[in-house]
Structure formats: C-alpha cells, structure tokens
PDB file of N, CA and C in Angstrom:
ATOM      1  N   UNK A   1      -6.254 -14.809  -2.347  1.00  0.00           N
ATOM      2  CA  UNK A   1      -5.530 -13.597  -2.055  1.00  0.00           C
ATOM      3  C   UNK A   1      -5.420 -13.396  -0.547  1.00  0.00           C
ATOM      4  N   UNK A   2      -4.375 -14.426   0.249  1.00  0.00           N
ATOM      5  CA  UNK A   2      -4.612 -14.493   1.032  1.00  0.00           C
ATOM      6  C   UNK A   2      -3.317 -13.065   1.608  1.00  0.00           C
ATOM      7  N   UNK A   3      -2.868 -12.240   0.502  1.00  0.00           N
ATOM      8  CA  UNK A   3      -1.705 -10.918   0.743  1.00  0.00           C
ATOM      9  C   UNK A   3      -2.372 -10.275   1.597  1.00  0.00           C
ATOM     10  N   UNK A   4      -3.506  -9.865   1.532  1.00  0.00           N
ATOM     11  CA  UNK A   4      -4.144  -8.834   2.263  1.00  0.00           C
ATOM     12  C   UNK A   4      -4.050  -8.957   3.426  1.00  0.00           C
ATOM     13  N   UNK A   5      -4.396  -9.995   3.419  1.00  0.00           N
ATOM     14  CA  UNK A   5      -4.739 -10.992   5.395  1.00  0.00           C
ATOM     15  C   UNK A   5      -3.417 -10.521   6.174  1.00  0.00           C
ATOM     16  N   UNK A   6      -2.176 -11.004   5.009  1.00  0.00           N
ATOM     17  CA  UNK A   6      -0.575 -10.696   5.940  1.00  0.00           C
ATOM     18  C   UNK A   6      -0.714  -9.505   6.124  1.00  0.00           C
ATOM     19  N   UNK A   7      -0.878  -8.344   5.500  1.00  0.00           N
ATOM     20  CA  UNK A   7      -0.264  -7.583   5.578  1.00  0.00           C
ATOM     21  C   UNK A   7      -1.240  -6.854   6.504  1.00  0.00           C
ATOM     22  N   UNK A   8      -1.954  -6.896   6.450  1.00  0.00           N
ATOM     23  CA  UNK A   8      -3.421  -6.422   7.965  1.00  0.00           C
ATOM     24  C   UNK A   8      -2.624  -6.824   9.185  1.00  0.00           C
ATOM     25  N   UNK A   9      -2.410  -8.141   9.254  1.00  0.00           N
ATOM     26  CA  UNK A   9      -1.626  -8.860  10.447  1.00  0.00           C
ATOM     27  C   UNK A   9      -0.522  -7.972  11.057  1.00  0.00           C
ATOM     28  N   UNK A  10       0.238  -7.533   9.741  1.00  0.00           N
ATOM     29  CA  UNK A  10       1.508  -7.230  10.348  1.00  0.00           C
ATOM     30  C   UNK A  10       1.102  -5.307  10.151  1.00  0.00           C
ATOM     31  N   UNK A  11       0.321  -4.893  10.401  1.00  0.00           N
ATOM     32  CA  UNK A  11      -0.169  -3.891  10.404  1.00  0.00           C
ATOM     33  C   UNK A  11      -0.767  -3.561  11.842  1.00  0.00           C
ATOM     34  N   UNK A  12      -1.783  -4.801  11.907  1.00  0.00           N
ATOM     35  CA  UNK A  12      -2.148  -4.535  13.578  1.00  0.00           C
ATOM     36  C   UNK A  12      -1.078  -4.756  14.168  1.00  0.00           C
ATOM     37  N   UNK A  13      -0.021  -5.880  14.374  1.00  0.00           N
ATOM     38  CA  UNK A  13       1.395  -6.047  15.319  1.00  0.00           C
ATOM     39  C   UNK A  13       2.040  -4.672  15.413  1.00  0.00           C
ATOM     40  N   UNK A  14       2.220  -4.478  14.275  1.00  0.00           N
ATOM     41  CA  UNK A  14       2.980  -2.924  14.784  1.00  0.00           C
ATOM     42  C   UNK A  14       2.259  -1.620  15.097  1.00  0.00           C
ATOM     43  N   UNK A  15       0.669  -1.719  15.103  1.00  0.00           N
ATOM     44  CA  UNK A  15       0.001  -0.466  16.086  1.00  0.00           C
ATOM     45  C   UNK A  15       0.606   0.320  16.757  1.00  0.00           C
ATOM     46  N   UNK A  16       0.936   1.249  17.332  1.00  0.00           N
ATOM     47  CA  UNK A  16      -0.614   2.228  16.345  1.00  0.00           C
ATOM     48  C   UNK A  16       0.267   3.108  15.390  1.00  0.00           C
ATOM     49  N   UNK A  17       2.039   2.961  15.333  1.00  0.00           N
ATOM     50  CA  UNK A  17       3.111   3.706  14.539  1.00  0.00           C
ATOM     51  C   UNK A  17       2.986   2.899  13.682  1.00  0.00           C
ATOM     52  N   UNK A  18       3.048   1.835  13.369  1.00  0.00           N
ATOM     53  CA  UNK A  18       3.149   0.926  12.111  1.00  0.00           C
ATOM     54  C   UNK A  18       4.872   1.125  11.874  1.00  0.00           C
ATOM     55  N   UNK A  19       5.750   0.960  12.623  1.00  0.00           N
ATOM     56  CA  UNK A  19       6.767   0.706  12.970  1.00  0.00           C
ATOM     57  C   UNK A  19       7.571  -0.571  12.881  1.00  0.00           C
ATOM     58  N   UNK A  20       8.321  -0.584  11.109  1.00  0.00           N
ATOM     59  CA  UNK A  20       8.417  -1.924  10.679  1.00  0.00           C
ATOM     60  C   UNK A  20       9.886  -2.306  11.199  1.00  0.00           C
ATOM     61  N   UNK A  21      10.204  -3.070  11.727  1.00  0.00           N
ATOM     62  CA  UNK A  21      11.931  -3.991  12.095  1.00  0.00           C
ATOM     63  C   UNK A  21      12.004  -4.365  10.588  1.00  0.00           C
ATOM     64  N   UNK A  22      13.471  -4.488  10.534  1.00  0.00           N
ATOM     65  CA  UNK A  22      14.074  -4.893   9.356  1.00  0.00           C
ATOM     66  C   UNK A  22      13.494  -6.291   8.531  1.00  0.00           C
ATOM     67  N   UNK A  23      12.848  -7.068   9.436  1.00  0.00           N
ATOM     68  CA  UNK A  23      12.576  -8.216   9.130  1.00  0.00           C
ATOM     69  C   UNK A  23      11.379  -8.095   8.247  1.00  0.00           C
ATOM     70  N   UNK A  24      10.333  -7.234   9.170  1.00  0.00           N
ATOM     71  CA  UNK A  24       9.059  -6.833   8.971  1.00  0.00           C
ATOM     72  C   UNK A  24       9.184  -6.056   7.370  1.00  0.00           C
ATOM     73  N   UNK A  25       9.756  -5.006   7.631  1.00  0.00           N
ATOM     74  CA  UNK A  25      10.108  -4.005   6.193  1.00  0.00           C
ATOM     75  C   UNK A  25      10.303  -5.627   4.378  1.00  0.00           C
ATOM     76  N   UNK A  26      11.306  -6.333   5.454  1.00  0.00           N
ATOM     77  CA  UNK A  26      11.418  -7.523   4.077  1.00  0.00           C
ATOM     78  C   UNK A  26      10.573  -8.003   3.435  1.00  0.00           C
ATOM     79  N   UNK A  27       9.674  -8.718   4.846  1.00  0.00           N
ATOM     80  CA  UNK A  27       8.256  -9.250   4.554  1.00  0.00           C
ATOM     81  C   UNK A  27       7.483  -8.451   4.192  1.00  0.00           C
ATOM     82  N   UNK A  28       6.967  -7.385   4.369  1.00  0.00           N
ATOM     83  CA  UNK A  28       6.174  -6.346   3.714  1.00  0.00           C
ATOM     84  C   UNK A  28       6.357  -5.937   1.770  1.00  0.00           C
ATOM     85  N   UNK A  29       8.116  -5.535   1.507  1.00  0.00           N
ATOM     86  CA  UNK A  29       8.154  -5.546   0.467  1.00  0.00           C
ATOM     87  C   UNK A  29       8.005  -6.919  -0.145  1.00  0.00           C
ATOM     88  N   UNK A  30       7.508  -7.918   0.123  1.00  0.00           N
ATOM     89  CA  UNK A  30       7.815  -9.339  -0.657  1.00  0.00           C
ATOM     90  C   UNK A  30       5.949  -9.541  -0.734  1.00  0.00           C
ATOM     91  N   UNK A  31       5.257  -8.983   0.423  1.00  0.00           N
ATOM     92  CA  UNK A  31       3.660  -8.773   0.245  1.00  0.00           C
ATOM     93  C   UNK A  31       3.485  -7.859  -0.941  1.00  0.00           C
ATOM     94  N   UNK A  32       3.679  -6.813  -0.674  1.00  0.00           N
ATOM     95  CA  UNK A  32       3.008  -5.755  -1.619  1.00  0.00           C
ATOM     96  C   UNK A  32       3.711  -5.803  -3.101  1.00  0.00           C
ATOM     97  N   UNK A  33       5.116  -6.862  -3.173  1.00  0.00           N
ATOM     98  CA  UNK A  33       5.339  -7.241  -4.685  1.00  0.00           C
ATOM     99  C   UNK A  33       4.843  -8.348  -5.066  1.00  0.00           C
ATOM    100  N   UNK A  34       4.095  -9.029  -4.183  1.00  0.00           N
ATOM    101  CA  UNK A  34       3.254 -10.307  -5.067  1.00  0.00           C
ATOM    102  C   UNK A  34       1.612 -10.055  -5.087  1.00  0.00           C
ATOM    103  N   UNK A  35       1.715  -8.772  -4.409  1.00  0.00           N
ATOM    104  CA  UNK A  35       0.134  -8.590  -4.565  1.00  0.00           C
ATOM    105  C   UNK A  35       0.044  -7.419  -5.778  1.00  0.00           C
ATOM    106  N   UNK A  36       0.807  -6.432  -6.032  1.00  0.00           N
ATOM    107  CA  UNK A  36       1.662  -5.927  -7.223  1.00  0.00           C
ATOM    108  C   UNK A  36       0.830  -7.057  -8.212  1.00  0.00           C
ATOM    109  N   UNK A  37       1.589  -7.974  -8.098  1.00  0.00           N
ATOM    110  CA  UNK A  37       1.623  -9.437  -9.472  1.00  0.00           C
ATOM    111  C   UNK A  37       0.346  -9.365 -10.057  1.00  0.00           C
ATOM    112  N   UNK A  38      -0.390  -9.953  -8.707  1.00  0.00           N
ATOM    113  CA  UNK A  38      -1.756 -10.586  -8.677  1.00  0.00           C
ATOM    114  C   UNK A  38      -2.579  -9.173  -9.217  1.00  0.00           C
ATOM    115  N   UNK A  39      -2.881  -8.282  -8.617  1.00  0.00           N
ATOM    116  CA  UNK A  39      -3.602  -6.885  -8.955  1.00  0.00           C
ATOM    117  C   UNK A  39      -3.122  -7.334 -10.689  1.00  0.00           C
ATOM    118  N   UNK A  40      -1.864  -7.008 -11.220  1.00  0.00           N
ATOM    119  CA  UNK A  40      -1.987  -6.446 -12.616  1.00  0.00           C
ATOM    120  C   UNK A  40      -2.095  -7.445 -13.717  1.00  0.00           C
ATOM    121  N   UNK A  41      -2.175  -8.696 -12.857  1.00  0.00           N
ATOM    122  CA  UNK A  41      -3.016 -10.013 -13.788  1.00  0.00           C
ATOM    123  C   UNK A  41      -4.264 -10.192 -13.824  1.00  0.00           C
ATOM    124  N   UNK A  42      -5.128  -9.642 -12.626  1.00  0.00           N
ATOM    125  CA  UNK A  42      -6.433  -9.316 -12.646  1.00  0.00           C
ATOM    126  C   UNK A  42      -7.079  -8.213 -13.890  1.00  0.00           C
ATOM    127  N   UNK A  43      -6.387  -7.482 -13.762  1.00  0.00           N
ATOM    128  CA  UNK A  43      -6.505  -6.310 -14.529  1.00  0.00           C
ATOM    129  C   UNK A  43      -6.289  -6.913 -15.900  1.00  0.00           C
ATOM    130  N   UNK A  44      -5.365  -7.064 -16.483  1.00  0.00           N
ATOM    131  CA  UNK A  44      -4.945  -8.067 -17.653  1.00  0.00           C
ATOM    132  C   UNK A  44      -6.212  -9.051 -18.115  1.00  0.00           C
ATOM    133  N   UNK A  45      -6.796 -10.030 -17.354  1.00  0.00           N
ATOM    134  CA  UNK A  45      -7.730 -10.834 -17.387  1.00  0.00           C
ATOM    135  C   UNK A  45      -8.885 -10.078 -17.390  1.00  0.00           C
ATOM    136  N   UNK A  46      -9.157  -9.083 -16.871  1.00  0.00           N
ATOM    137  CA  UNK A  46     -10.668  -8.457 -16.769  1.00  0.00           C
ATOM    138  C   UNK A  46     -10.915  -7.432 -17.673  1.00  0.00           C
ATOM    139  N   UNK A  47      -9.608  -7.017 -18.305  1.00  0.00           N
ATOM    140  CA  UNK A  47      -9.532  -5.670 -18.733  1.00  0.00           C
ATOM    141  C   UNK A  47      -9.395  -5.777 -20.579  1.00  0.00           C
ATOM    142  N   UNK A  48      -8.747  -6.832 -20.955  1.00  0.00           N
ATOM    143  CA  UNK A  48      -8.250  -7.210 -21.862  1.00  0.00           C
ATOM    144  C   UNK A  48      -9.742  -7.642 -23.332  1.00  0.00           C
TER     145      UNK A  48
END
C-alpha cells in the first residue's frame, strides 16, 4: 500500500494550502480511487 506514501508526498509539495494544479487534482483522484479499492477488499477479506 504504497497509496498512502503518494499521497503524503503530494501533500507535503503543496504545503501548507494543499493547493492542487490540475495535474495534481488527477493524480490525487486516481490515489484515493485505488486506495477506495484496496480499503473495501480489506474489509471484504477481514470482515466476511
């Protein structure tokens, strides 16, 4: 789960507003929908 790591990364880069460029905003929604994934397959597997 290496999502977390990106999205920390691109969290400190844009300090201290967290002020995303269009590019950033892309990459961000494409993090938090594959970590989305991963979270509710965990859950699925642990929960089930």
């Amino acid at each position: 789960m290496f999502l977390l790591t990106d999205i920390r990364a691109i969290l400190r880069k844009t300090a201290p507003h967290h002020r995303l460029g269009p590019g950033e905003r892309k990459e961000v929604e494409i993090l938090l929908s594959n970590l989305e994934k991963q979270v509710d397959l965990l859950k699925r597997e642990l929960l089930a």
